[in-house]
Every structure is written in C-alpha cells, then in structure tokens.
C-alpha atoms as a PDB file:
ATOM      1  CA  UNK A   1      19.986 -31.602  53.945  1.00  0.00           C
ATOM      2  CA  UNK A   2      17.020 -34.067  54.928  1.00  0.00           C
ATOM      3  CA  UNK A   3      16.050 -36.436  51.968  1.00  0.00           C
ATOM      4  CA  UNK A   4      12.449 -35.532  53.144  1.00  0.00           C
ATOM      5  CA  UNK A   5       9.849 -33.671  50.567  1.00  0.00           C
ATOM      6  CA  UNK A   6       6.385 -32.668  49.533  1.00  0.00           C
ATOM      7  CA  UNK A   7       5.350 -32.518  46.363  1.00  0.00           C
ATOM      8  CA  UNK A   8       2.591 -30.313  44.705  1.00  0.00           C
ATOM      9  CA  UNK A   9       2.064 -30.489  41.290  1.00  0.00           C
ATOM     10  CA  UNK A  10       0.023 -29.147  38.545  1.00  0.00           C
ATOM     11  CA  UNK A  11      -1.172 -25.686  40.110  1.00  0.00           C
ATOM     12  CA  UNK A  12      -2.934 -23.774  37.558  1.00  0.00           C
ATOM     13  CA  UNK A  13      -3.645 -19.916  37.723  1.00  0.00           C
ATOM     14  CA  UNK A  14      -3.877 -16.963  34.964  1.00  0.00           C
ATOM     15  CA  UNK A  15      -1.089 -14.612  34.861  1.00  0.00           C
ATOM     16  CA  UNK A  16       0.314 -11.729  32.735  1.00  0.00           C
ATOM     17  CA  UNK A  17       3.892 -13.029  32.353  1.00  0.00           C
ATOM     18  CA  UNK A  18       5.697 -12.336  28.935  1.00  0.00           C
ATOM     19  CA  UNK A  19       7.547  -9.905  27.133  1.00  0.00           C
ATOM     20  CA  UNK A  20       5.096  -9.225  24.001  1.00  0.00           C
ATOM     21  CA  UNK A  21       2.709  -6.683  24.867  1.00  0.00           C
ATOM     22  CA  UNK A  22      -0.884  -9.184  24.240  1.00  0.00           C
ATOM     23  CA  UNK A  23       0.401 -11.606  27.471  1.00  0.00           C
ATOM     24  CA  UNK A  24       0.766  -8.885  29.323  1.00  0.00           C
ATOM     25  CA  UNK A  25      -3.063  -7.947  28.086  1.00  0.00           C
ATOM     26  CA  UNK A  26      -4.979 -10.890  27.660  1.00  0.00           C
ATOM     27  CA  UNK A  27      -2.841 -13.000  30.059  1.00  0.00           C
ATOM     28  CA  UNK A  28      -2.758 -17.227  29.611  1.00  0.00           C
ATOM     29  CA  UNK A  29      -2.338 -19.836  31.957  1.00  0.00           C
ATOM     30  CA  UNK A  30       0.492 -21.198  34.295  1.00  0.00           C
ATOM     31  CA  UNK A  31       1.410 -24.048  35.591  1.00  0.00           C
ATOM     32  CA  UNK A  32       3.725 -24.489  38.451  1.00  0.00           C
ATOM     33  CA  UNK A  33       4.729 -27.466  40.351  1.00  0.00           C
ATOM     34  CA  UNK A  34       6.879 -27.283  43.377  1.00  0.00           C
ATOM     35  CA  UNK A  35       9.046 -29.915  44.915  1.00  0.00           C
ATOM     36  CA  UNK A  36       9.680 -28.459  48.854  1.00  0.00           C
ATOM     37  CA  UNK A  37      12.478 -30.313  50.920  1.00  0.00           C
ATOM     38  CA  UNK A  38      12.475 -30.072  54.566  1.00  0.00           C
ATOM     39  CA  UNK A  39      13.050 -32.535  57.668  1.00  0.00           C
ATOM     40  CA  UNK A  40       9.772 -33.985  58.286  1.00  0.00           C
ATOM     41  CA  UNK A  41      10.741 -36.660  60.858  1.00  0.00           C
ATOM     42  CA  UNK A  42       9.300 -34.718  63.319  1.00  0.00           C
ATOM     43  CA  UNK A  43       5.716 -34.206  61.779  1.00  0.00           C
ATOM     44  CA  UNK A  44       6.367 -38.003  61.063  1.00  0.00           C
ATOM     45  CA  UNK A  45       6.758 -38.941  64.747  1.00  0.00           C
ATOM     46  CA  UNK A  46       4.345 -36.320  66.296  1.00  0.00           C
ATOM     47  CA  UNK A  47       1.681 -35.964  63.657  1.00  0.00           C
ATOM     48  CA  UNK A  48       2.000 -32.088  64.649  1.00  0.00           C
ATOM     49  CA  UNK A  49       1.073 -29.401  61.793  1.00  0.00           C
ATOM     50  CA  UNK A  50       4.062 -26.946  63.333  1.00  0.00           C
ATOM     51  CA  UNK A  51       6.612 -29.419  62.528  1.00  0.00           C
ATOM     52  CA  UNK A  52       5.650 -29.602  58.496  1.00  0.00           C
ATOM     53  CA  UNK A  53       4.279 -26.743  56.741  1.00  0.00           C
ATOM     54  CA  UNK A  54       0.829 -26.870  55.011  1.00  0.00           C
ATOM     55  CA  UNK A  55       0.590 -26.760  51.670  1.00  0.00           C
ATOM     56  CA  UNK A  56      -2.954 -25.530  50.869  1.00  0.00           C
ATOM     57  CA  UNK A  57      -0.772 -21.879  52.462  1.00  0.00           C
ATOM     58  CA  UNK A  58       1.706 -23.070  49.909  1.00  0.00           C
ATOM     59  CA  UNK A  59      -0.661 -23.348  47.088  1.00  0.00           C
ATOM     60  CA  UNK A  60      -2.364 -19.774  47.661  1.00  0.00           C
ATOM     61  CA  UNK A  61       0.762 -17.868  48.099  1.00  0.00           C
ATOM     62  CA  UNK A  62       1.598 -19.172  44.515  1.00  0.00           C
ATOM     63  CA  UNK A  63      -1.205 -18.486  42.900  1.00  0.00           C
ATOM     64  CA  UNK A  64      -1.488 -14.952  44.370  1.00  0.00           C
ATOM     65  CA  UNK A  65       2.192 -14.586  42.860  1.00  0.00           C
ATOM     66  CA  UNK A  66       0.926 -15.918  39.798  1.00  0.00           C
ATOM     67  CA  UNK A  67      -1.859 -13.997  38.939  1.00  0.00           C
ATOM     68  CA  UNK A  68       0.031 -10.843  40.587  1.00  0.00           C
ATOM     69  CA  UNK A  69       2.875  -8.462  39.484  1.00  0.00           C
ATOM     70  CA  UNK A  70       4.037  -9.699  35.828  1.00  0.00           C
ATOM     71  CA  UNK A  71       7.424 -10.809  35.123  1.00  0.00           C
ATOM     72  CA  UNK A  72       9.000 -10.932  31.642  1.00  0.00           C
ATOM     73  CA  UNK A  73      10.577 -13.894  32.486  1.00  0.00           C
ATOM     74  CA  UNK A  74       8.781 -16.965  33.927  1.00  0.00           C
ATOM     75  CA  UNK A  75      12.542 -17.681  35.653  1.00  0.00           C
ATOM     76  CA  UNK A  76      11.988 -14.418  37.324  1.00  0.00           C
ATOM     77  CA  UNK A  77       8.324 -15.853  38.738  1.00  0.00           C
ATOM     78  CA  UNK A  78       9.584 -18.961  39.554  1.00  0.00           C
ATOM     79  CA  UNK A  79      12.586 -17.071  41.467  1.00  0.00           C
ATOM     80  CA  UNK A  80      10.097 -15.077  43.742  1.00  0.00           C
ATOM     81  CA  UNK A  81       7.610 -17.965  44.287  1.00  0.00           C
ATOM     82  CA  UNK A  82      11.021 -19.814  45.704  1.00  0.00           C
ATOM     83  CA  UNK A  83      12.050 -16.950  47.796  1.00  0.00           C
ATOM     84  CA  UNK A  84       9.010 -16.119  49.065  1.00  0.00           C
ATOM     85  CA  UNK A  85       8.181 -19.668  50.129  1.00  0.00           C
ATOM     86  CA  UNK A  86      11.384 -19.946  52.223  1.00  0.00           C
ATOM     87  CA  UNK A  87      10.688 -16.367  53.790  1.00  0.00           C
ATOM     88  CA  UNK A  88       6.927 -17.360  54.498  1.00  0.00           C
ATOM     89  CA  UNK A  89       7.885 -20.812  55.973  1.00  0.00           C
ATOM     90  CA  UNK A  90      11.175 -22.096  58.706  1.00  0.00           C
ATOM     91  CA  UNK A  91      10.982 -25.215  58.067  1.00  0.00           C
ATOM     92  CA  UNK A  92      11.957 -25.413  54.211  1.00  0.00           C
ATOM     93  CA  UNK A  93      15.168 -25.887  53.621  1.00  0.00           C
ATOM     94  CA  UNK A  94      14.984 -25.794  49.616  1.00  0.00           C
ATOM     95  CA  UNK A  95      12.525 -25.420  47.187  1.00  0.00           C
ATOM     96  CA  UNK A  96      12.134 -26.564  43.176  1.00  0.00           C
ATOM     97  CA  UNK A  97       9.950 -24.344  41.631  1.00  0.00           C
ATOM     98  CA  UNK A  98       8.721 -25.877  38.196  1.00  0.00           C
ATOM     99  CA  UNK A  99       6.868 -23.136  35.697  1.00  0.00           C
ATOM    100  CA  UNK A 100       5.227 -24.417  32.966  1.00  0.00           C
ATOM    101  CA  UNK A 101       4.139 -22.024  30.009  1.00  0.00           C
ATOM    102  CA  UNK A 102       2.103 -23.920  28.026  1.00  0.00           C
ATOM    103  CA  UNK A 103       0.536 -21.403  25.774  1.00  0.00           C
ATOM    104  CA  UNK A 104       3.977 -19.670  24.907  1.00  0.00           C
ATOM    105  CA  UNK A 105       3.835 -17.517  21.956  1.00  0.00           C
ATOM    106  CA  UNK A 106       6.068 -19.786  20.115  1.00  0.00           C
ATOM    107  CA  UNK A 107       5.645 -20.353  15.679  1.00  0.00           C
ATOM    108  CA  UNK A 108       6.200 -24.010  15.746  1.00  0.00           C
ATOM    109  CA  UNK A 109       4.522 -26.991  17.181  1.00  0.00           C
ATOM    110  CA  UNK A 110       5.410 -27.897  20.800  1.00  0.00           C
ATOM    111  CA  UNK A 111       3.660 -29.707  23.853  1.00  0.00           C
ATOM    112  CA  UNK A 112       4.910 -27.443  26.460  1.00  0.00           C
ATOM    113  CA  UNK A 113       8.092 -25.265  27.927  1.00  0.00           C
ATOM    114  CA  UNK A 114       9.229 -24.893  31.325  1.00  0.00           C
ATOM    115  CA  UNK A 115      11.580 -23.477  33.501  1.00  0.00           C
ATOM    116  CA  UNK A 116      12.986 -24.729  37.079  1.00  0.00           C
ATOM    117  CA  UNK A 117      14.790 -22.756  39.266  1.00  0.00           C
ATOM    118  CA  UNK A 118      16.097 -24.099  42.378  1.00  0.00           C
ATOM    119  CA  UNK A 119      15.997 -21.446  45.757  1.00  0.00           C
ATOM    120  CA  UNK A 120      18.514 -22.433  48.579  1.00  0.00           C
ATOM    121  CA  UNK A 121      17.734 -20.835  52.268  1.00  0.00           C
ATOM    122  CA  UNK A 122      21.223 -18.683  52.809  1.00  0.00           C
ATOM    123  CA  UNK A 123      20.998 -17.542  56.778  1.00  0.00           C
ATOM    124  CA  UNK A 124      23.593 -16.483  58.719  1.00  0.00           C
ATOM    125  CA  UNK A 125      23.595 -17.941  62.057  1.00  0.00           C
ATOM    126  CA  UNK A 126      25.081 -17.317  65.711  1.00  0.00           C
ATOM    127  CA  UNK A 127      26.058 -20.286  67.962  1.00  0.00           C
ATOM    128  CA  UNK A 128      27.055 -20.047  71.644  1.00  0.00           C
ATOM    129  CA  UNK A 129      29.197 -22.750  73.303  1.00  0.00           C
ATOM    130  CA  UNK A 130      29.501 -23.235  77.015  1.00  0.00           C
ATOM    131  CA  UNK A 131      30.889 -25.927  79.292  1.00  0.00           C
ATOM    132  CA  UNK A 132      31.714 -25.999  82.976  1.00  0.00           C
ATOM    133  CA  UNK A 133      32.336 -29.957  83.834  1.00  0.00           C
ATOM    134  CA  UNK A 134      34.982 -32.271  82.640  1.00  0.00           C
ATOM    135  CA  UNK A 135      37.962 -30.938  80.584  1.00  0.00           C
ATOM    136  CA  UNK A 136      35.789 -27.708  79.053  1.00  0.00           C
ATOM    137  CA  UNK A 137      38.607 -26.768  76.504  1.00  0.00           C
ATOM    138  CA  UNK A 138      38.664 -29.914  75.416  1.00  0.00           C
ATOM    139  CA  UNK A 139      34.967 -30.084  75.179  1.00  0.00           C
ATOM    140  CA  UNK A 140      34.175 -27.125  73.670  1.00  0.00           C
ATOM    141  CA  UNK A 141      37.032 -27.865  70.987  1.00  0.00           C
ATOM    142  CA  UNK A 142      35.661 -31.543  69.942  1.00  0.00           C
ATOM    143  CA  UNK A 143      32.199 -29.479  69.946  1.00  0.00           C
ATOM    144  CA  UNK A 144      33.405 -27.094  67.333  1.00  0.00           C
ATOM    145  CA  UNK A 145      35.007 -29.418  64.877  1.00  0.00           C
ATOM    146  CA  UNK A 146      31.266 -31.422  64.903  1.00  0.00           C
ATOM    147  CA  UNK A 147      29.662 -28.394  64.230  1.00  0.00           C
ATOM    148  CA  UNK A 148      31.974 -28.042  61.280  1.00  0.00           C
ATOM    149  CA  UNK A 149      30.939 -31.422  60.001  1.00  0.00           C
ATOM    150  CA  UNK A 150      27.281 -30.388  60.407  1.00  0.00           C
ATOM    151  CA  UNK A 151      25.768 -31.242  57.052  1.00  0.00           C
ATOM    152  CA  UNK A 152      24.655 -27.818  55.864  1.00  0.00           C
ATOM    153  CA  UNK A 153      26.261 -25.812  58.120  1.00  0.00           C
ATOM    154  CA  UNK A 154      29.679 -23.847  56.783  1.00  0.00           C
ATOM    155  CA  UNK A 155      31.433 -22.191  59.293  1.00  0.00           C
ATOM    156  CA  UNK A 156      32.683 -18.864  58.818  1.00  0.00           C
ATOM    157  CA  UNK A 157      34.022 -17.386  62.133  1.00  0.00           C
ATOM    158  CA  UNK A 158      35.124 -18.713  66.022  1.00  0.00           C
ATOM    159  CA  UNK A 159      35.948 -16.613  68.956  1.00  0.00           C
ATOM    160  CA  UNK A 160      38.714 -17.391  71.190  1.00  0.00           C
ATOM    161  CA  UNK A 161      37.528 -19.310  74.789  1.00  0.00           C
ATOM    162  CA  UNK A 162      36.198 -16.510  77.203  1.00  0.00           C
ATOM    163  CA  UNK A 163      36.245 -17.740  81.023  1.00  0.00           C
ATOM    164  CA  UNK A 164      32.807 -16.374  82.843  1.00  0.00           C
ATOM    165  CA  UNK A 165      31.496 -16.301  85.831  1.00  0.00           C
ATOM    166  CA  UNK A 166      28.302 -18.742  86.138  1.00  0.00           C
ATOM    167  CA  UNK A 167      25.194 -16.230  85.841  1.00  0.00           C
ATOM    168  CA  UNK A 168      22.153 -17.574  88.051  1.00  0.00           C
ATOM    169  CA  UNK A 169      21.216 -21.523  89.057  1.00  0.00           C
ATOM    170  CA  UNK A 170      23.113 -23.091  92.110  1.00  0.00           C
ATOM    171  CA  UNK A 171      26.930 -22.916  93.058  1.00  0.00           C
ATOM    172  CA  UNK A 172      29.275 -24.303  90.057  1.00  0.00           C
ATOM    173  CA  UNK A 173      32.571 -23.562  88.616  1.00  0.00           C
ATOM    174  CA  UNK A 174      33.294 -20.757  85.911  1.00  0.00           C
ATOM    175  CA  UNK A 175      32.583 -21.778  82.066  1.00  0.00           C
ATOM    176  CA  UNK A 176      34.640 -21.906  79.583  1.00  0.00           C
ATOM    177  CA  UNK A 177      32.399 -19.888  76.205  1.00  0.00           C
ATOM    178  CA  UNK A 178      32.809 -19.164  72.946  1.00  0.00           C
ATOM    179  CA  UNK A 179      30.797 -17.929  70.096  1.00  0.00           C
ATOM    180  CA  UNK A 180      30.826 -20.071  66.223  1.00  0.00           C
ATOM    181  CA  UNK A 181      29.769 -17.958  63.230  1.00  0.00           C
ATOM    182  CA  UNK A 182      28.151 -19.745  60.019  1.00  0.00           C
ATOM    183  CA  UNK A 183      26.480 -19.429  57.196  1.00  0.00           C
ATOM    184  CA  UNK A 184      23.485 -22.738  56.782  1.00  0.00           C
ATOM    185  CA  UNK A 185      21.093 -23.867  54.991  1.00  0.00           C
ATOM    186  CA  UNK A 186      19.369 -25.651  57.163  1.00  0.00           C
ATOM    187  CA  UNK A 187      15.826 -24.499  59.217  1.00  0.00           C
ATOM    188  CA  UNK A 188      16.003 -22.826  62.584  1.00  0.00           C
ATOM    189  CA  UNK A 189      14.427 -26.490  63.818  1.00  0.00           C
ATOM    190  CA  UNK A 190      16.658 -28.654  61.948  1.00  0.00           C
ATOM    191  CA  UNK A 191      19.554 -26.800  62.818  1.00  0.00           C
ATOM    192  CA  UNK A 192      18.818 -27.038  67.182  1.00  0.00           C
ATOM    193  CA  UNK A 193      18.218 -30.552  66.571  1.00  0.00           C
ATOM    194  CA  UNK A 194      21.880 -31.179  65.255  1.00  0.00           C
ATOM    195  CA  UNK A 195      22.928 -29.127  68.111  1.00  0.00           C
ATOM    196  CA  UNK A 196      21.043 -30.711  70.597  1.00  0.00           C
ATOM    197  CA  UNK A 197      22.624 -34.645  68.911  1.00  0.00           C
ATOM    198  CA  UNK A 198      26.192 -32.522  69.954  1.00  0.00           C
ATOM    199  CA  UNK A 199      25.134 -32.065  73.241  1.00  0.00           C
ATOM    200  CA  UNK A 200      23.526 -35.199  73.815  1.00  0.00           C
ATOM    201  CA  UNK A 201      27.073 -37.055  72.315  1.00  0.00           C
ATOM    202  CA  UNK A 202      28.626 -35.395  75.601  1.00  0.00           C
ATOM    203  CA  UNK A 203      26.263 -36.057  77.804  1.00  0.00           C
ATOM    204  CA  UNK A 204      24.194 -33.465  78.692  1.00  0.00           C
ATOM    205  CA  UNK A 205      21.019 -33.416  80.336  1.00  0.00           C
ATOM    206  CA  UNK A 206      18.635 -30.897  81.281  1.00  0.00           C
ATOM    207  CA  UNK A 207      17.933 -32.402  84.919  1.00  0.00           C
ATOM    208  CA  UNK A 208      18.335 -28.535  86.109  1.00  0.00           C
ATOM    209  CA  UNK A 209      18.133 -25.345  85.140  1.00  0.00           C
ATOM    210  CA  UNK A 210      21.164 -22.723  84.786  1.00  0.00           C
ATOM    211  CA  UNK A 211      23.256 -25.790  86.245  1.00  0.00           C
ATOM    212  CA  UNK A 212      26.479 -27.273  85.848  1.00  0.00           C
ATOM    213  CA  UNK A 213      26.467 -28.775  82.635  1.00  0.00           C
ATOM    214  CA  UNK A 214      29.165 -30.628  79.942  1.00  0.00           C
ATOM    215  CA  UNK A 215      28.239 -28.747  77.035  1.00  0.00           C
ATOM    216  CA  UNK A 216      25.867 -26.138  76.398  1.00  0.00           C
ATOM    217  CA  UNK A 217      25.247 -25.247  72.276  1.00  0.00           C
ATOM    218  CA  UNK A 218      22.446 -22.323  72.210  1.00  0.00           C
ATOM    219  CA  UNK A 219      21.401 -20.826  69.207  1.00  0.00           C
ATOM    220  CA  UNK A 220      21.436 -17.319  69.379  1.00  0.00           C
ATOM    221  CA  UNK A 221      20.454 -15.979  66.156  1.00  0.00           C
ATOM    222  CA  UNK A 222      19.148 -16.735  62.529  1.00  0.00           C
ATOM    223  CA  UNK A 223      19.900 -14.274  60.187  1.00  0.00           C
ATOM    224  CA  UNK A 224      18.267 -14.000  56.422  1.00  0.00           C
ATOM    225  CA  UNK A 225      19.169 -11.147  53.971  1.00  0.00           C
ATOM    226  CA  UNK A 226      20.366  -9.642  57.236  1.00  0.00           C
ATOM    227  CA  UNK A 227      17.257  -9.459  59.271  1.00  0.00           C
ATOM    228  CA  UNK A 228      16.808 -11.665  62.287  1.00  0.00           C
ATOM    229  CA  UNK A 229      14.267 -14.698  62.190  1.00  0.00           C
ATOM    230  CA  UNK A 230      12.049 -14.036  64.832  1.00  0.00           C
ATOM    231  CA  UNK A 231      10.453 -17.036  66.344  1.00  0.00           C
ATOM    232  CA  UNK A 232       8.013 -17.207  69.799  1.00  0.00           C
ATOM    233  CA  UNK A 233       7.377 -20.928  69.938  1.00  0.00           C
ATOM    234  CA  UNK A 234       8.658 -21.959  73.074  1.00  0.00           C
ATOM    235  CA  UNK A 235      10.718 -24.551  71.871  1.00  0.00           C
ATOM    236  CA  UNK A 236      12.867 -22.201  69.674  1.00  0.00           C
ATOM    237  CA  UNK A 237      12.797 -18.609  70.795  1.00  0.00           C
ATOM    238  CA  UNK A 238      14.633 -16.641  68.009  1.00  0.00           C
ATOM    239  CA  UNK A 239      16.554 -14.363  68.436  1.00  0.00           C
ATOM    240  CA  UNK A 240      17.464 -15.940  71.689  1.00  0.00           C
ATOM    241  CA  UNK A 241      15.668 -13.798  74.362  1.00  0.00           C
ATOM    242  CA  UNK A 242      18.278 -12.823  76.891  1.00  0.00           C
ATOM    243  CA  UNK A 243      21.390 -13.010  74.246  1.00  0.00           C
ATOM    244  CA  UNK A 244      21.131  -9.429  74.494  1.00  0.00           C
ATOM    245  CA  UNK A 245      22.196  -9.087  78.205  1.00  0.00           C
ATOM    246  CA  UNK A 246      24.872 -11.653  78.402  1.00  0.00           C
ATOM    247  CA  UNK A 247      28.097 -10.927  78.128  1.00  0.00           C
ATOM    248  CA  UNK A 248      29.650 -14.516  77.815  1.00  0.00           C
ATOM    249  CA  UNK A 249      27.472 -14.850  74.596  1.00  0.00           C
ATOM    250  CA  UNK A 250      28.324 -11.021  73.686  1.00  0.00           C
ATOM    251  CA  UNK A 251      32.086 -10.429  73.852  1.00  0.00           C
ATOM    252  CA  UNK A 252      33.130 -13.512  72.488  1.00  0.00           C
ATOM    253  CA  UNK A 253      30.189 -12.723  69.256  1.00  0.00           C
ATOM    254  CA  UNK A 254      31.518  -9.457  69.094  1.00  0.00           C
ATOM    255  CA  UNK A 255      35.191 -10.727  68.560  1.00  0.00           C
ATOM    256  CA  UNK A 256      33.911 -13.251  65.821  1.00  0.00           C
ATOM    257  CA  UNK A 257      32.059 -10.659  64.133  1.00  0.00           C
ATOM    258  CA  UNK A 258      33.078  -7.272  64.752  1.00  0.00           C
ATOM    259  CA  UNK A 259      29.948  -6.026  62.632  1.00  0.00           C
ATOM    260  CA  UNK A 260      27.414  -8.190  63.895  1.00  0.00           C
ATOM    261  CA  UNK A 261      23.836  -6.383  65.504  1.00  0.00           C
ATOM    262  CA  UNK A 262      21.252  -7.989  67.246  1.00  0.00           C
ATOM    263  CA  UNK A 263      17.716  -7.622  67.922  1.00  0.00           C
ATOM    264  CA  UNK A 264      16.135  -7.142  71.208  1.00  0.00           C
ATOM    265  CA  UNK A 265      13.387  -8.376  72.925  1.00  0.00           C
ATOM    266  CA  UNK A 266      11.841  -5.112  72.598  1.00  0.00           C
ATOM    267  CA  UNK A 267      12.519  -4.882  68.559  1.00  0.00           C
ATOM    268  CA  UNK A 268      15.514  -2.518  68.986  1.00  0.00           C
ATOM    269  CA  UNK A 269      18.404  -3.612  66.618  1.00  0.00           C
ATOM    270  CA  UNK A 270      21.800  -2.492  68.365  1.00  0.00           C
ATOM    271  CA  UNK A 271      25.254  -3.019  67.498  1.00  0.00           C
ATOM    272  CA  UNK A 272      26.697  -6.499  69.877  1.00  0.00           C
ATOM    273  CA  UNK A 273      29.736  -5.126  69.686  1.00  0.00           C
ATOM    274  CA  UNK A 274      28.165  -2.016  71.966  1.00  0.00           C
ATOM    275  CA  UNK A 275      26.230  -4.121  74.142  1.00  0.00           C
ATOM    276  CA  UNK A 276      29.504  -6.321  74.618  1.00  0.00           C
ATOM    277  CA  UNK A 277      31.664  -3.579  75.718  1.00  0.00           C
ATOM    278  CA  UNK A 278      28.117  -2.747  78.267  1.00  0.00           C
ATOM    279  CA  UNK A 279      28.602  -6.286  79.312  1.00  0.00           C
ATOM    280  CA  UNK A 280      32.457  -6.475  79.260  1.00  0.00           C
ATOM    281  CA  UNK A 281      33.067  -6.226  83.117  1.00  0.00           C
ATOM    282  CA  UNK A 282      30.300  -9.112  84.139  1.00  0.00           C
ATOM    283  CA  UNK A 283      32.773 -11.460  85.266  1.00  0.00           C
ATOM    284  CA  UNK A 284      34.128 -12.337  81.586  1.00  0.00           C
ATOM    285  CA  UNK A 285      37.882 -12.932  81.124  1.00  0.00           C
ATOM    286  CA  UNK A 286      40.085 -14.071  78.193  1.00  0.00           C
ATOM    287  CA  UNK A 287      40.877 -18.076  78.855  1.00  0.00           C
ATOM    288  CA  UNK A 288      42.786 -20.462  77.483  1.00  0.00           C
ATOM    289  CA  UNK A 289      44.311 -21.178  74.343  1.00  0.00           C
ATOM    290  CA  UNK A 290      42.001 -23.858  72.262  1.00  0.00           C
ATOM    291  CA  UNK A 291      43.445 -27.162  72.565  1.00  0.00           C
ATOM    292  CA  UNK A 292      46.443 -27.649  69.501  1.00  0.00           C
ATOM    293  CA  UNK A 293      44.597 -28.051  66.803  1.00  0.00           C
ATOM    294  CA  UNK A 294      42.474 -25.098  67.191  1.00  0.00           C
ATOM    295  CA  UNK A 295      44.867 -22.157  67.900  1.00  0.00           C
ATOM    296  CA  UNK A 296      45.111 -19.461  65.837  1.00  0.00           C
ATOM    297  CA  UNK A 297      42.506 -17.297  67.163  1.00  0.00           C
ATOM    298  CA  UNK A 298      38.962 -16.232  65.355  1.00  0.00           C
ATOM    299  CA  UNK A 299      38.628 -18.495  62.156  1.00  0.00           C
END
C-alpha cells in the first residue's frame, strides 16, 4: 500500500446516533476526522483531479451520513462512512474513519470519546497473461511469481498455459495465456500500474497494436462485494471491454474459477464459464506444462 494520504479533520455535523431514546430526539453533534490513503504520485506528477479524489465530495458524503439514518453505535457510522467512501471513490485504497462523540451521555467528567474504525478495499480481481516472443513459458512463469510479490495483491487461483491463435494485428506466432485470480487491496489504477512495471521489466512496448509482444498483463476485471467495477476512462476500461469475446482470456478464467461471471459491454452478467465453452474452438489449445517450479496445475 502507498505511504501517500489526505487528511481531513474536524468535520462537524448533527446527528441522531445513540441508544437512549433523547439522542435519537434531540440529536448532538459529531465529529469525524478521516485519514484516506491512496497513491497520489500520479496527481503529484500530473496535477490532474482524476488521479486524487476531492475531498470537499468527501466531506459532503460524510456529513449526509452523519446527519442521516441513526446508528446505535458510532462504530457502526464510522463503518458505513468507510465503506461508502471506498465504494464512492477507486482510488482509495484504505480509509481511517475517526468519530468523535463529544456530548456522550456519560455521568462523569470527560473531554471527549471516540471511536476509529479502519475500512480495507477487499476486490477480487482477474488478470490475463500473454506472451508470444522469447521463451513465453518462461516469461509468463517469472511474470506470475512478481505478481505474487505484488504488495497488496494475494493470489488466490492460476490457470494452466493455454496456446492461442494470435486474434487480429499483423502475422506473429501463437501465445502462450493464462489467467491469475486474486484477491487486492489495491485501486483499479494502482493495481495496472504494478502491472504495467511487470511488463515494462520484460520489455514491452506498445510500438504496435495487437502485435507481437514479450509480455502482455491485462486487467480484466475488478470485483467488490461481487459486483464488477465499472470504469469508462480510457486509460482503464473496467470490466475490460472485449474480455467477453475472447476465448484465450475466457477458458483459461473459467478453469481458475469455475464460478466466475462477467459483465458485458451491454450490462448483461453471464456465467465465463458459458461464454468459454462459446469461445472454446477459437483456436485455443492446452500448452505446456509451467516451467518446474510452477506445475501442479490451477493454484
């Protein structure tokens, strides 16, 4: 996780939070504070509002939760204000919520009481690997144990290596593909840039397009609470737009995840272990072993 935060402190707003039936009456004031980590080394380098997220959004989603549904429990508030943040906004990767109850209905002196409860994103994601030049196996192997060393990133599931049949972009020789499974805490953006440091490590370049290449690391999908991240900016298109109709990202998915779905461009949510065995006969056939260390089949 990046070091990077933002800190807003000392949000005030009047809620009906308690468990005695006057708060939940007269109400009293809250104070939160909020301590949001995220990689910022992009809004840092391109002074671009898309790479950060802004905090007067942050500010007014907590005090509508605030002064919204009551909770007995200020934990419980400070729970949702967490959740919510990381549903409202990619690039957090963690968030401190601080709630501060200063007018507590408590019988002896005190200067204030607080609770902080710490919300962690969870999302399942789907990574494809591909590699046509070189020693592919070997590739796509030292690929997979970086992606295991990911900071963040826990992986859960691999697919054996799947030899396919190049789909568009000039003449080239069949890939070698797999599929990794994981679960991360890490933001959609934060997350491609790792993958795109892998890449980079083995020399790829993007020179052109659907060409050879010596490793290819796409992410596919970003799953929270099992519903798919959906993301139009061109520079991360979530879930990946044609994942749906390729069968070297498909059958190798389906065999790490039997019970994975996917949804399409046009907001149907199908089964990929259907639309793999749709895809099965597009030039997709079981390869090679992975290298020694890594046989064994799916994780």
């Amino acid at each position: 996780m990046s070091g990077d935060q933002i800190r807003l402190t000392g949000l005030r707003a009047r809620g009906r939070h308690g468990v005695l039936p006057e708060e939940r009456v007269l109400g009293q004031e809250f104070v939160v504070d909020l301590v949001l980590h995220l990689d910022l080394q992009a809004a840092a380098a391109t002074d671009d509002l898309a790479a950060t997220v802004s905090y007067a959004e942050v500010a007014e989603t907590v005090h509508a939760l605030v002064t919204g549904e009551p909770h007995d429990l200020i934990e419980a508030l400070a729970g949702r204000i967490g959740a919510r943040l990381l549903a409202d906004h990619l690039p957090l990767e963690l968030v401190e919520v601080t709630v501060h109850k200063p007018a507590a209905p408590i019988a002896v002196p005190f200067g204030d009481v607080s609770v902080t409860v710490v919300s962690r994103r969870d999302a399942l994601v789907v990574v494809a690997l591909g590699a046509n030049l070189g020693d592919p196996a070997q590739t796509l192997a030292q690929a997979e144990r970086r992606l295991r060393r990911v900071p963040g990133l826990r992986v859960t599931a691999r697919s054996g290596l799947y030899e396919t049949d190049p789909v568009g972009g000039p003449d080239q020789p069949p890939y070698l593909n797999a599929v990794v499974v994981g679960r991360t805490r890490r933001s959609p953006a934060a997350l491609l840039a790792e993958l795109h440091r892998i890449e980079e490590r083995h020399g790829r370049t993007r020179e052109v397009r659907w060409g050879a290449r010596t490793l290819d690391l796409d992410l596919v999908a970003y799953q929270v609470a099992g519903q798919d991240v959906v993301s139009d900016d061109p520079s991360l298109t979530l879930p990946h737009p044609r994942a749906h109709e390729r069968g070297f990202v498909l059958v190798p998915w389906a065999q790490a995840d039997p019970d994975a779905v996917l949804r399409t461009p046009a907001g149907e949510v199908r089964a990929v272990a259907q639309l793999a065995e749709e895809r099965a006969a597009d030039g997709i056939r079981p390869g090679p072993d992975w290298p020694e260390r890594h046989r064994g089949g799916p994780c």
